[in-house]
N, C-alpha and C. Protein backbone atom coordinates (compact mmCIF):
# COMPACT_ATOMS: atom_id res chain seq x y z
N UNK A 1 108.23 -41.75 -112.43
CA UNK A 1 108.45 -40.91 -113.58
C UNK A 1 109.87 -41.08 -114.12
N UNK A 2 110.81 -41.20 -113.46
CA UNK A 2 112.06 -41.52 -113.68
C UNK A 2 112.31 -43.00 -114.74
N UNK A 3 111.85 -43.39 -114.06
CA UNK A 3 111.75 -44.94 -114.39
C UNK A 3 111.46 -44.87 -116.07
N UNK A 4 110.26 -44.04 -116.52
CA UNK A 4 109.98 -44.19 -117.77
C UNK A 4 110.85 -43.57 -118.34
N UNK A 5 111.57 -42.00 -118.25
CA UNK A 5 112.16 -41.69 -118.82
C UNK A 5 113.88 -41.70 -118.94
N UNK A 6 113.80 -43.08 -117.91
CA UNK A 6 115.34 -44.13 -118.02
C UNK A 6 115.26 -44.80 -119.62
N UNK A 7 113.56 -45.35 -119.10
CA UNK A 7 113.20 -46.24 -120.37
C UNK A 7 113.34 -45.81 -121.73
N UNK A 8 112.54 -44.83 -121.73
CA UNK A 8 112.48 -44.05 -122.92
C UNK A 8 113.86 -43.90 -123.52
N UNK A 9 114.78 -43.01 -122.68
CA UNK A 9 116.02 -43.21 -123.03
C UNK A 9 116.97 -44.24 -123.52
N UNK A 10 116.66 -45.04 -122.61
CA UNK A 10 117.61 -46.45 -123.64
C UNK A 10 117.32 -46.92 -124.63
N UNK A 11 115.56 -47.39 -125.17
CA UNK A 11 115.38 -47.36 -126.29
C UNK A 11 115.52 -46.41 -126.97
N UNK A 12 115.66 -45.04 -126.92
CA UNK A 12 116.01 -44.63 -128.20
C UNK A 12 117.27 -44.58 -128.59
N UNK A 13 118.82 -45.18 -127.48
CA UNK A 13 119.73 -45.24 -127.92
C UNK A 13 119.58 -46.40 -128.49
N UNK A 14 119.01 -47.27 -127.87
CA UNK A 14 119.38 -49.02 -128.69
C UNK A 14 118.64 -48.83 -129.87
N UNK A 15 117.70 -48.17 -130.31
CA UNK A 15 117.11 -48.31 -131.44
C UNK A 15 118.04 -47.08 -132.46
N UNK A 16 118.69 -46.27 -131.67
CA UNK A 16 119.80 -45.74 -132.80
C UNK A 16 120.86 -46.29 -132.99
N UNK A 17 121.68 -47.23 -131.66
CA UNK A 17 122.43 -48.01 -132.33
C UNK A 17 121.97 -48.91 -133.70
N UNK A 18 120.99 -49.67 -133.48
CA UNK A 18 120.31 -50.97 -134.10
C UNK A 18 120.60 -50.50 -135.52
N UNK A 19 119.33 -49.19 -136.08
CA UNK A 19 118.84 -48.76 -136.82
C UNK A 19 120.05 -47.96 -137.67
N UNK A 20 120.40 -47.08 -136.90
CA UNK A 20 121.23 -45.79 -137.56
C UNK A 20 122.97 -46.33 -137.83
N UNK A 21 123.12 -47.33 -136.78
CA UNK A 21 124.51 -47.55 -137.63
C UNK A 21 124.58 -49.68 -137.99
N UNK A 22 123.67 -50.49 -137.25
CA UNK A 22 123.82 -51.45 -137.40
C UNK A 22 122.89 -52.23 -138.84
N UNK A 23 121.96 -51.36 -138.41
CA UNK A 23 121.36 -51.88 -140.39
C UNK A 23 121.92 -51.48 -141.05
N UNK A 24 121.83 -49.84 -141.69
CA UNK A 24 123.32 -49.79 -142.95
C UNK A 24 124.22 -50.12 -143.37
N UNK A 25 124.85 -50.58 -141.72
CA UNK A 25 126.62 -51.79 -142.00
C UNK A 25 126.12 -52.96 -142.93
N UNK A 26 124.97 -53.27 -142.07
CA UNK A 26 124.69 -54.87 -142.35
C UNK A 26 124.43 -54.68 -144.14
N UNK A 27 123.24 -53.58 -144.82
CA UNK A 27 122.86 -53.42 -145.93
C UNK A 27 124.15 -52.64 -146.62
N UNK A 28 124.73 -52.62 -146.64
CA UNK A 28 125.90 -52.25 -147.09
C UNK A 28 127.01 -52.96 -146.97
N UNK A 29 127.53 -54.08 -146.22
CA UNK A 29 128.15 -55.34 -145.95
C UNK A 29 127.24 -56.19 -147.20
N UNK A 30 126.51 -56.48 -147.10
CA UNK A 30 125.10 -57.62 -148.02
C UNK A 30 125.76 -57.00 -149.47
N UNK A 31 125.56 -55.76 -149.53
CA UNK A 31 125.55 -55.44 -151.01
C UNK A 31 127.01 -55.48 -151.47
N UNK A 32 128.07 -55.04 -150.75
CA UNK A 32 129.30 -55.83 -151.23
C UNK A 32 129.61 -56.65 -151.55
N UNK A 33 128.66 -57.70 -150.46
CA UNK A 33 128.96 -59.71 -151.11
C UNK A 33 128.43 -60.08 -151.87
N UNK A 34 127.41 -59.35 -152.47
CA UNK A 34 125.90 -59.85 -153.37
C UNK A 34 126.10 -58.83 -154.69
N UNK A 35 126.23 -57.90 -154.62
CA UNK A 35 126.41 -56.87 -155.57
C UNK A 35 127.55 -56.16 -156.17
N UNK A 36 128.49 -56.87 -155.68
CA UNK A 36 129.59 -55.39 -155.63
C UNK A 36 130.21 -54.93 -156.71
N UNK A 37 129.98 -55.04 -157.89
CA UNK A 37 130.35 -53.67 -158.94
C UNK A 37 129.37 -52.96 -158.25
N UNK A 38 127.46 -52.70 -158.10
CA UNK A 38 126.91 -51.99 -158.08
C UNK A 38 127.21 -51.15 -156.75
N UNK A 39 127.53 -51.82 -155.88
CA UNK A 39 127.75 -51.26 -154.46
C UNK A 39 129.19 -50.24 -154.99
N UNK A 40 129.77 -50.49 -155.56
CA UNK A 40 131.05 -49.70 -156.25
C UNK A 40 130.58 -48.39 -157.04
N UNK A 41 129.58 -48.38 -157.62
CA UNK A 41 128.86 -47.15 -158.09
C UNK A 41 129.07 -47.54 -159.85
N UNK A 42 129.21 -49.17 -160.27
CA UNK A 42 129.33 -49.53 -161.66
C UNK A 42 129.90 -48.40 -162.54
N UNK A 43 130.99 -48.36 -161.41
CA UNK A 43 132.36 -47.59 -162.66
C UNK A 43 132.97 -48.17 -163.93
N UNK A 44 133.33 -47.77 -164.94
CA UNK A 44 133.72 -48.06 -165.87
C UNK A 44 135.40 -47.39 -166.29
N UNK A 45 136.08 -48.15 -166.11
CA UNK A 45 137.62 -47.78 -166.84
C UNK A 45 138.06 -48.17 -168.10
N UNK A 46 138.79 -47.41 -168.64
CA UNK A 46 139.08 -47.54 -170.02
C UNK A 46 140.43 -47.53 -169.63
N UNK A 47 141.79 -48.57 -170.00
CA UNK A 47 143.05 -48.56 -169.88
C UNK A 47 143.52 -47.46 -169.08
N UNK A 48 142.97 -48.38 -167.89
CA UNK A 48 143.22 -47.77 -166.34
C UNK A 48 142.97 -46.32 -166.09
N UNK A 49 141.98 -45.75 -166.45
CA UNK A 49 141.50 -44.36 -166.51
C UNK A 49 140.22 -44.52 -166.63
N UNK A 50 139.47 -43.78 -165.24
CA UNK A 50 138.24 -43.47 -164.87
C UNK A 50 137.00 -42.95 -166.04
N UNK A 51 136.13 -43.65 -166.49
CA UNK A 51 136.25 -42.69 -167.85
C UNK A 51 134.14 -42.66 -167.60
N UNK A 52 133.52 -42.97 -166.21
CA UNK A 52 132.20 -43.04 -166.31
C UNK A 52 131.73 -43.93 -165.03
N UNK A 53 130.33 -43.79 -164.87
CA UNK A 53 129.41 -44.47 -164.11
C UNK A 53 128.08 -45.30 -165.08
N UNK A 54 128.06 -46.32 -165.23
CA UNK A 54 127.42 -47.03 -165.82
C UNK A 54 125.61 -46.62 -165.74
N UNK A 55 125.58 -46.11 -164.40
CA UNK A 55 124.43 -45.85 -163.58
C UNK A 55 124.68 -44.63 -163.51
N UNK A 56 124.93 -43.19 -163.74
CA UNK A 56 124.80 -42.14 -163.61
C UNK A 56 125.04 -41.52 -165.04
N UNK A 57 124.31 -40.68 -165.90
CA UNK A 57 124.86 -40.58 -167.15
C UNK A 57 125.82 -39.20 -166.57
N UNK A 58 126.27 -38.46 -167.99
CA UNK A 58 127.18 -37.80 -167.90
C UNK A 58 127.27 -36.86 -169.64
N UNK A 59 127.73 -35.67 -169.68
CA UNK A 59 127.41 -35.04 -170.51
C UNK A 59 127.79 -35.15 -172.04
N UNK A 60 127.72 -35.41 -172.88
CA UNK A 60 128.61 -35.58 -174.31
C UNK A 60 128.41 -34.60 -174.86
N UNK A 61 129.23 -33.55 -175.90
CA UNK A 61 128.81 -32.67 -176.69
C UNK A 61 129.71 -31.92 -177.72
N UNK A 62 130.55 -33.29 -177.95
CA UNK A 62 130.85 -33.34 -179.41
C UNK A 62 130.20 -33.90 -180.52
N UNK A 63 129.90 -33.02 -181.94
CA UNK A 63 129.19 -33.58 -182.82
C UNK A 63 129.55 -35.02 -183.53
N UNK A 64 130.51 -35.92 -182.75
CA UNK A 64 130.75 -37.38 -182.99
C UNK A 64 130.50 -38.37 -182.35
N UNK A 65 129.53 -37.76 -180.82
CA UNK A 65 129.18 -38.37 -179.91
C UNK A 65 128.13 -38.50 -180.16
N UNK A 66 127.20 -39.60 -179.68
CA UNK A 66 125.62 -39.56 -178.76
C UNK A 66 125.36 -38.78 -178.15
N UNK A 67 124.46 -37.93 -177.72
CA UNK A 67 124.12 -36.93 -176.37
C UNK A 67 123.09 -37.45 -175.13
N UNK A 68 123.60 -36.97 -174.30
CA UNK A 68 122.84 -37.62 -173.44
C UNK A 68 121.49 -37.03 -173.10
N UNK A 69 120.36 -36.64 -172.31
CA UNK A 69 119.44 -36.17 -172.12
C UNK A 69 120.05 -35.16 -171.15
N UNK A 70 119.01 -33.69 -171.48
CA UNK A 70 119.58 -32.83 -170.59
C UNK A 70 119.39 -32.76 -168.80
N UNK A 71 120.40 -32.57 -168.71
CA UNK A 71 120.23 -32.51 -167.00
C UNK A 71 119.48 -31.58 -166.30
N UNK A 72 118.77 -31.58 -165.18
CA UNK A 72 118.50 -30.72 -164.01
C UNK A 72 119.27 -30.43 -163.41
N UNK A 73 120.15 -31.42 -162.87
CA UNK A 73 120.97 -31.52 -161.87
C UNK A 73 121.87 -30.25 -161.67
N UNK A 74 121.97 -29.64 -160.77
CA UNK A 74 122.58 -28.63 -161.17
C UNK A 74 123.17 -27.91 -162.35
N UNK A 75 124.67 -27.73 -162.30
CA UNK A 75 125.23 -27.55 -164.11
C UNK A 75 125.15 -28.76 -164.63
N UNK A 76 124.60 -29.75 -164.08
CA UNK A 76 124.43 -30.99 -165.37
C UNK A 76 125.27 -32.47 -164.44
N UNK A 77 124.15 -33.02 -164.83
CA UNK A 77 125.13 -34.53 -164.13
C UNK A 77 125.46 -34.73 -162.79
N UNK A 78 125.05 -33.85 -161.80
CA UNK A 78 125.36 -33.31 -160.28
C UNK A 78 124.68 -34.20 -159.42
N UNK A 79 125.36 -35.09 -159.28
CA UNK A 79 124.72 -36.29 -158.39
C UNK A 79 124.60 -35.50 -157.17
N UNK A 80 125.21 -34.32 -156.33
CA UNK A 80 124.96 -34.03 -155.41
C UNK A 80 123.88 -33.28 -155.10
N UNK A 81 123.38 -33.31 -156.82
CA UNK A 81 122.17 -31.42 -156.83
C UNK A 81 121.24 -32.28 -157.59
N UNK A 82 120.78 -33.72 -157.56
CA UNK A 82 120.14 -34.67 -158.23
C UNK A 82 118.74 -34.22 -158.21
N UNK A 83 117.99 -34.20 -158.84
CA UNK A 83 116.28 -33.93 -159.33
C UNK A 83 116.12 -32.72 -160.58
N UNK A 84 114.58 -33.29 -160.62
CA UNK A 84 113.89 -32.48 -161.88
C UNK A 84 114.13 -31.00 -161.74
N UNK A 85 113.92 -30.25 -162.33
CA UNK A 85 113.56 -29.07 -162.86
C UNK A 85 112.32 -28.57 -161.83
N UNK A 86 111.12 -29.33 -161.74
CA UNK A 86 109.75 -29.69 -161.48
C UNK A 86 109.10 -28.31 -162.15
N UNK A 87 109.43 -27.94 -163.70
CA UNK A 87 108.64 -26.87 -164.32
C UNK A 87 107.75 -27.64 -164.69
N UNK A 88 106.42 -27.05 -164.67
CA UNK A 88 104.73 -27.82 -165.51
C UNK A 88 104.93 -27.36 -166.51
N UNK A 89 104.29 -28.23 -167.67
CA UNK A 89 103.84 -27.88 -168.73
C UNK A 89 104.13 -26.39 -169.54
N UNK A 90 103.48 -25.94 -168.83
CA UNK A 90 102.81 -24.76 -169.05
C UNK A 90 104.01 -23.47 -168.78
N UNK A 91 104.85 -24.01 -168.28
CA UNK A 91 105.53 -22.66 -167.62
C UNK A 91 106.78 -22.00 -168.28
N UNK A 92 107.23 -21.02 -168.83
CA UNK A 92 107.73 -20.26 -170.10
C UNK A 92 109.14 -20.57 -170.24
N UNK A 93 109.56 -20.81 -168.78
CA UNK A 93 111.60 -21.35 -169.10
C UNK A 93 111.53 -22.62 -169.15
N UNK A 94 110.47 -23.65 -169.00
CA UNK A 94 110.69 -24.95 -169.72
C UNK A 94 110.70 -24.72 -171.35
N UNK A 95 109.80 -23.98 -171.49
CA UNK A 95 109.33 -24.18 -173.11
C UNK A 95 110.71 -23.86 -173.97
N UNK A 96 111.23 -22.49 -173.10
CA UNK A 96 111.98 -21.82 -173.97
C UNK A 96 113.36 -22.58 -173.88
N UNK A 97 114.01 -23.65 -172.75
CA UNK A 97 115.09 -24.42 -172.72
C UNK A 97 114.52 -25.53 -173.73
N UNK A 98 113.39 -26.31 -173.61
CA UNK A 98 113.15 -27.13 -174.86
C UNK A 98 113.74 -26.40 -176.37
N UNK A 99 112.80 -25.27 -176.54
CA UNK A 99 112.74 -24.65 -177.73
C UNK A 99 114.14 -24.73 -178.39
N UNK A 100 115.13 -24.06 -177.43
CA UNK A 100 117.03 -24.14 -177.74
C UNK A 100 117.61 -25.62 -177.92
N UNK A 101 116.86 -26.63 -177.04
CA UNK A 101 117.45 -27.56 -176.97
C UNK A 101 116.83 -28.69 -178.15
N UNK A 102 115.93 -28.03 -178.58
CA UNK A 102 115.32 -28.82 -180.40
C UNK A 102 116.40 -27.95 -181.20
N UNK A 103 116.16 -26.66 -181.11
CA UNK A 103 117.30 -25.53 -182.14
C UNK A 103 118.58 -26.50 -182.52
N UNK A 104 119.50 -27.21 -181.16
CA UNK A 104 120.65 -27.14 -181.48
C UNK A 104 120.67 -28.54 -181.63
N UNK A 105 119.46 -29.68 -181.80
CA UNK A 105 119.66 -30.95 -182.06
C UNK A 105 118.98 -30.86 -183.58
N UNK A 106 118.40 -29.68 -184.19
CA UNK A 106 118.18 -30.01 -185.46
C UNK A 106 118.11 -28.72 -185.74
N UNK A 107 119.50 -28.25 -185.97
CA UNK A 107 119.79 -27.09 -186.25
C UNK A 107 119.38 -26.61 -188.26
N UNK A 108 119.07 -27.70 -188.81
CA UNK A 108 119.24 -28.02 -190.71
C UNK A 108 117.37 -27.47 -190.25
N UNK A 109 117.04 -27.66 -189.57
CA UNK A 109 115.12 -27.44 -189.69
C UNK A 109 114.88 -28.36 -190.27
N UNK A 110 115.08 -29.44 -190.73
CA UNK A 110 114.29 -30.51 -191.04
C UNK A 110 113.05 -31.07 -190.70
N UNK A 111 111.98 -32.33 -190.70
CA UNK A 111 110.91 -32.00 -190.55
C UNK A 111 110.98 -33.12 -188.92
N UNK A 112 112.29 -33.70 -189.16
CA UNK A 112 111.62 -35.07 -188.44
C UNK A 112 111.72 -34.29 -187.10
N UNK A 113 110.93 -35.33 -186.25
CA UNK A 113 110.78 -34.53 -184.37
C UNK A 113 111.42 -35.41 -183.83
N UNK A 114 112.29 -33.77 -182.63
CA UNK A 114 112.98 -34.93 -181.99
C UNK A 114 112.83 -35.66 -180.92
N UNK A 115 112.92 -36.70 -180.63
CA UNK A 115 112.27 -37.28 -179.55
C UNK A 115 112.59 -36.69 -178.25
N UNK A 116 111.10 -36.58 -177.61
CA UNK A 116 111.16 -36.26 -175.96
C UNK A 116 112.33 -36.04 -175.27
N UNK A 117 112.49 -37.08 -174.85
CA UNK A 117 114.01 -37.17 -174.24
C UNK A 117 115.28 -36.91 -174.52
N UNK A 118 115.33 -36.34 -175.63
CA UNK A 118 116.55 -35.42 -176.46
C UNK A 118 116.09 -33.96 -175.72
N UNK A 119 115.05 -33.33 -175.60
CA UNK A 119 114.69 -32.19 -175.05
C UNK A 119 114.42 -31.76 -173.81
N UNK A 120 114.08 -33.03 -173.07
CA UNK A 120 113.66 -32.55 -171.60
C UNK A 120 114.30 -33.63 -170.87
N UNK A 121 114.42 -32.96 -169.25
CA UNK A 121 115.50 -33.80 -168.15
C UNK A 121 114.75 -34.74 -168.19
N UNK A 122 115.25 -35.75 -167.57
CA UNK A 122 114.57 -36.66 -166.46
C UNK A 122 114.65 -36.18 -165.02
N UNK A 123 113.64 -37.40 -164.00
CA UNK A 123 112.93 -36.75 -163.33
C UNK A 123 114.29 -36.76 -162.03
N UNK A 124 115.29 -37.60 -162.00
CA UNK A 124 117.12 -37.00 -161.32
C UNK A 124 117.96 -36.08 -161.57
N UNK A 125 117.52 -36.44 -163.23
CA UNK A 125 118.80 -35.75 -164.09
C UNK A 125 120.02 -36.21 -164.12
N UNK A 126 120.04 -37.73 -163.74
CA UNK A 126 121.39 -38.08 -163.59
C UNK A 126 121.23 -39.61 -164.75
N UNK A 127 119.85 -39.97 -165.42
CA UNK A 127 119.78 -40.74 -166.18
C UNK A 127 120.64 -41.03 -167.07
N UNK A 128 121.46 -42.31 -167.23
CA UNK A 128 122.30 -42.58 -168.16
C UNK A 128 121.86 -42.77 -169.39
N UNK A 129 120.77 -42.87 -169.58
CA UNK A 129 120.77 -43.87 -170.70
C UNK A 129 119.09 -42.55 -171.94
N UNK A 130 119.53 -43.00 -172.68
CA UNK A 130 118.25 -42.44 -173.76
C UNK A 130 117.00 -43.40 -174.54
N UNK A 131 116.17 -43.45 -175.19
CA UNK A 131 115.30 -44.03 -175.83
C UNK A 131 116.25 -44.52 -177.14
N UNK A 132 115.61 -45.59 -177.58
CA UNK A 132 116.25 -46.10 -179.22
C UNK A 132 115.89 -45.08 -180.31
N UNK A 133 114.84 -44.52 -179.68
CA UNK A 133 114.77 -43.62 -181.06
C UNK A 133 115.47 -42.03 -180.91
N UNK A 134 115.87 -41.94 -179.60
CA UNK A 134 116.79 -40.89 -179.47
C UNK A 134 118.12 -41.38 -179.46
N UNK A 135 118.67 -42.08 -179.93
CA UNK A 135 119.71 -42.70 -180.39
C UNK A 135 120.08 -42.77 -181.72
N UNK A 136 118.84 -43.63 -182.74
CA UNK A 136 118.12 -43.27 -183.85
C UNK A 136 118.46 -42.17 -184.36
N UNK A 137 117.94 -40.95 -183.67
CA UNK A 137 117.72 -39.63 -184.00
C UNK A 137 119.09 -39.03 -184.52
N UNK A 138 120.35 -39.86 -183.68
CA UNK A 138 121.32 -38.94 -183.71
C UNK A 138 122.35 -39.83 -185.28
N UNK A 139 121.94 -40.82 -185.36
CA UNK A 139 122.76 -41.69 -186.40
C UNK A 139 123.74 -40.76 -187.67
N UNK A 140 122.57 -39.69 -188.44
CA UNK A 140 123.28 -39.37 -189.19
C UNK A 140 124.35 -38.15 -188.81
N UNK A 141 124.30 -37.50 -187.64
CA UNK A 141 125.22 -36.62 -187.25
C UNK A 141 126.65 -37.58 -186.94
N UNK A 142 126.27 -38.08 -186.23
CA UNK A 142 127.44 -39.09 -185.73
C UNK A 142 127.74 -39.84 -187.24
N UNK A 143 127.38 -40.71 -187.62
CA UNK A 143 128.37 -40.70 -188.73
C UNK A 143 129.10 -40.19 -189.62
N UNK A 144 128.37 -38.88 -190.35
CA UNK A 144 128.90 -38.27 -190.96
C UNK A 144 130.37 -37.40 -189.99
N UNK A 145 130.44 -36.94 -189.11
CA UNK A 145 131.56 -36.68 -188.12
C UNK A 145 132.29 -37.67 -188.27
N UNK A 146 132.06 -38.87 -187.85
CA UNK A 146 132.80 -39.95 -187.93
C UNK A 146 133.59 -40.77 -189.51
N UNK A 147 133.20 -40.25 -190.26
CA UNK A 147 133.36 -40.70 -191.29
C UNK A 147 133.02 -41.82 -192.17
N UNK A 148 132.34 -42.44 -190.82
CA UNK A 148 131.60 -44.05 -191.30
C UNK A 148 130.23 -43.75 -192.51
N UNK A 149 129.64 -45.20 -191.88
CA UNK A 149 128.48 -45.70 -193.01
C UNK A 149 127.28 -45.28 -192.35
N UNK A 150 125.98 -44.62 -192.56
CA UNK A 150 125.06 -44.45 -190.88
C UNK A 150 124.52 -45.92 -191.07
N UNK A 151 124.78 -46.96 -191.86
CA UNK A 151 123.86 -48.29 -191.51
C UNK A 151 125.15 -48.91 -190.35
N UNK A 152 126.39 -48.55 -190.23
CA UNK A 152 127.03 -49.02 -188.82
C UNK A 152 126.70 -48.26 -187.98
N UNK A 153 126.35 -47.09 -188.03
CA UNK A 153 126.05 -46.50 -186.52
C UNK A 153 124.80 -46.92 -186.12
N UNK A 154 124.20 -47.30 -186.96
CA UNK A 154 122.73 -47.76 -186.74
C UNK A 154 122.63 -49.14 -186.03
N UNK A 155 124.07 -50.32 -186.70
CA UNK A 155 123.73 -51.58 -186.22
C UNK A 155 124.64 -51.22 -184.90
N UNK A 156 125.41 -50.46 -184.56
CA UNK A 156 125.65 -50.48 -183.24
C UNK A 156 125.20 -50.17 -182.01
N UNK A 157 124.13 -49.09 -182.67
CA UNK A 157 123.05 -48.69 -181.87
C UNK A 157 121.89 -49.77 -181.46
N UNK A 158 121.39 -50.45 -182.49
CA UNK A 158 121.26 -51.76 -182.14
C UNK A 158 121.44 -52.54 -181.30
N UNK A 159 122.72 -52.69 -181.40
CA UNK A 159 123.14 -53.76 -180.25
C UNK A 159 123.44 -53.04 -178.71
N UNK A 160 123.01 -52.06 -178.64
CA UNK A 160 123.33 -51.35 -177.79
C UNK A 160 122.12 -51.17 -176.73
N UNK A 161 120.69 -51.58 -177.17
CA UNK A 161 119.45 -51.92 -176.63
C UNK A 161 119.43 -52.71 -176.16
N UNK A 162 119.04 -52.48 -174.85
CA UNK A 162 118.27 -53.18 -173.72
C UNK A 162 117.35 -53.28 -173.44
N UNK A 163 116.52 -54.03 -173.42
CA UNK A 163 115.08 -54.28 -173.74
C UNK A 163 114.82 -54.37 -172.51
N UNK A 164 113.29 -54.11 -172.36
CA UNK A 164 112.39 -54.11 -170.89
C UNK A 164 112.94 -55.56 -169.88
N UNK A 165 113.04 -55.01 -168.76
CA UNK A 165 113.59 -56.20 -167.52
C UNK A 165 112.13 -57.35 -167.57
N UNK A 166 112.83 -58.07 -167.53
CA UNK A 166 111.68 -59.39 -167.40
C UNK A 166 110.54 -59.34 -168.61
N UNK A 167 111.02 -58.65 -169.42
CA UNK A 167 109.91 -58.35 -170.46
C UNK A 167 109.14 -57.62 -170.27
N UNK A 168 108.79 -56.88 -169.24
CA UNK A 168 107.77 -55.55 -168.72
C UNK A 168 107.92 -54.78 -168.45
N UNK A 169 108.77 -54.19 -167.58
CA UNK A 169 109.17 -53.90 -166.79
C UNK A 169 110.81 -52.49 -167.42
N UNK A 170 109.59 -51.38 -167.11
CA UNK A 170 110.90 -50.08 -168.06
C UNK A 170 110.31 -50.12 -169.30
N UNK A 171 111.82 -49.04 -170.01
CA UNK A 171 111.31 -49.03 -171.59
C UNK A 171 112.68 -49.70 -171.90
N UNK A 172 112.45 -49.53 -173.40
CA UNK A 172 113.64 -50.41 -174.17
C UNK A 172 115.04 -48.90 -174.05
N UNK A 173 116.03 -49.08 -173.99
CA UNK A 173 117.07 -47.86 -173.48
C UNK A 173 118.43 -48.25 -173.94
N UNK A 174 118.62 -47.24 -174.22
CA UNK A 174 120.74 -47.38 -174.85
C UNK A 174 121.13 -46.26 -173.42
N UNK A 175 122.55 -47.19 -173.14
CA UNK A 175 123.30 -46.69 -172.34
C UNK A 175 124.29 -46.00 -172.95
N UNK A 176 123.89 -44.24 -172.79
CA UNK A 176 124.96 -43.77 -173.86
C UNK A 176 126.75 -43.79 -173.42
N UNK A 177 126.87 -44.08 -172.40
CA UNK A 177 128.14 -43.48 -172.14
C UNK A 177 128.82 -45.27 -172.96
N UNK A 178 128.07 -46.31 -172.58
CA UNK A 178 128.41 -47.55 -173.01
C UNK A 178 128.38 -47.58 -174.58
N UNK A 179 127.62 -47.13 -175.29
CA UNK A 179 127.71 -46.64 -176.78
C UNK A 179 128.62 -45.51 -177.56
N UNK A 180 129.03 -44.71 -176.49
CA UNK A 180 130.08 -43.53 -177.25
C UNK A 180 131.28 -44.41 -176.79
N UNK A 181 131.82 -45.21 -175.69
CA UNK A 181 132.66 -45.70 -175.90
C UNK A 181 133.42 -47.09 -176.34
N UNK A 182 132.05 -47.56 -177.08
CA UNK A 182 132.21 -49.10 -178.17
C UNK A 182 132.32 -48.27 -179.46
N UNK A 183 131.78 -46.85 -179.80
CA UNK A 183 131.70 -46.07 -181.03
C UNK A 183 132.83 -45.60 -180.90
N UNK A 184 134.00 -45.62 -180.25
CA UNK A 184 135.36 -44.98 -179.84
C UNK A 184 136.38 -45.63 -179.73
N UNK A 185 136.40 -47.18 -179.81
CA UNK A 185 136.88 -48.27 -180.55
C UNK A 185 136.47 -48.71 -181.53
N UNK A 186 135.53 -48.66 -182.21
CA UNK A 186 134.86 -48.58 -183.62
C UNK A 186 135.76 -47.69 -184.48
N UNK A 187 135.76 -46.39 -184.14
CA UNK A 187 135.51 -45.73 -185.21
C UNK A 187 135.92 -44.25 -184.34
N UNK A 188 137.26 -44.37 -184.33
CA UNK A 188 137.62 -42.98 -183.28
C UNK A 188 137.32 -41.93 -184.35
N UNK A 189 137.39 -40.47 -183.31
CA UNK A 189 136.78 -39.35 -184.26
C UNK A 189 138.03 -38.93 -184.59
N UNK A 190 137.70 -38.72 -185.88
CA UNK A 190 138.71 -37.91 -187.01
C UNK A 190 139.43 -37.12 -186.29
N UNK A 191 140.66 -36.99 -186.73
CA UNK A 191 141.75 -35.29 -185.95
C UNK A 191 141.62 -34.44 -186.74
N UNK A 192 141.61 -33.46 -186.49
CA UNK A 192 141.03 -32.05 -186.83
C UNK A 192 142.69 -31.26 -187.61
């Protein structure tokens, strides 16, 4: 009886050495040599100042910015408090955070709708990036703030699409934090 539970015992240390600290080194060693902006968390600096995560969005909510999709994540953007909402359909404080969150993206009542993902999280809440047509959506606010033309906010938005991986694979997506800050060498916002 001993005997087995010598056994027992050592494999489960060698399989926690192996497992619990010698694969992660190794997959985490790999992704430094193979990956490493992403293993870095694809930070982005602007003249040496921290200014984003390429891969994590983050909040905008000046009327000269893009906006990003609203967060779950805790108060917003909380990589540590990461996931949905998980409200159904049906259930009365989704409707009524949508309801505010159409209010204050088309505050004029106009007719056009705003796209999905202008109104509701994603399923982290830490999504960087929005749809082209919620990008679209925002053209004439942002220019007029900005003082520009909306056919430049439009061709920058443009170029700002990333089309499906391998051609299938996802949807087509603007990385907003990468678009408010090419729109911020473009075309800084007016001083007040």
């Amino acid at each position: 009886m001993m005997k087995h539970i010598v056994t027992a015992l050592l494999y489960t240390v060698v399989t926690a050495v192996l497992l619990g600290i010698g694969y992660p080194l190794a997959v985490t060693g790999l992704a430094h040599v193979f990956f490493a902006k992403q293993a870095e968390g694809s930070l982005i600096s602007r003249n040496g100042e921290l200014v984003g995560s390429h891969l994590i969005g983050q909040s905008f909510s000046g009327p000269g910015y893009f906006w990003s999709r609203p967060s779950a994540a805790g108060t917003g953007y909380d990589a540590t408090n990461s996931g949905g909402s998980n409200y159904a359909p049906t259930n009365s404080a989704l409707a009524t955070r949508v309801t505010a969150t159409v209010q204050t993206l088309n505050p004029k009542g106009t007719n056009a709708p705003v796209p999905i993902d202008l109104a509701t999280a994603s399923a982290s809440g830490l999504d960087p990036d929005i749809s082209p047509a919620a990008a679209f959506y925002q053209v004439a606010r942002v220019a007029a703030e900005r003082h520009i033309s909306e056919d430049a906010v439009r061709n920058l938005v443009a170029a700002h699409i990333t089309q499906r991986q391998f051609g299938l694979l996802g949807e087509p997506r603007v990385n907003v934090l990468d678009l408010n800050l090419d729109l911020d060498k473009k075309a800084p916002v007016a001083s007040k």
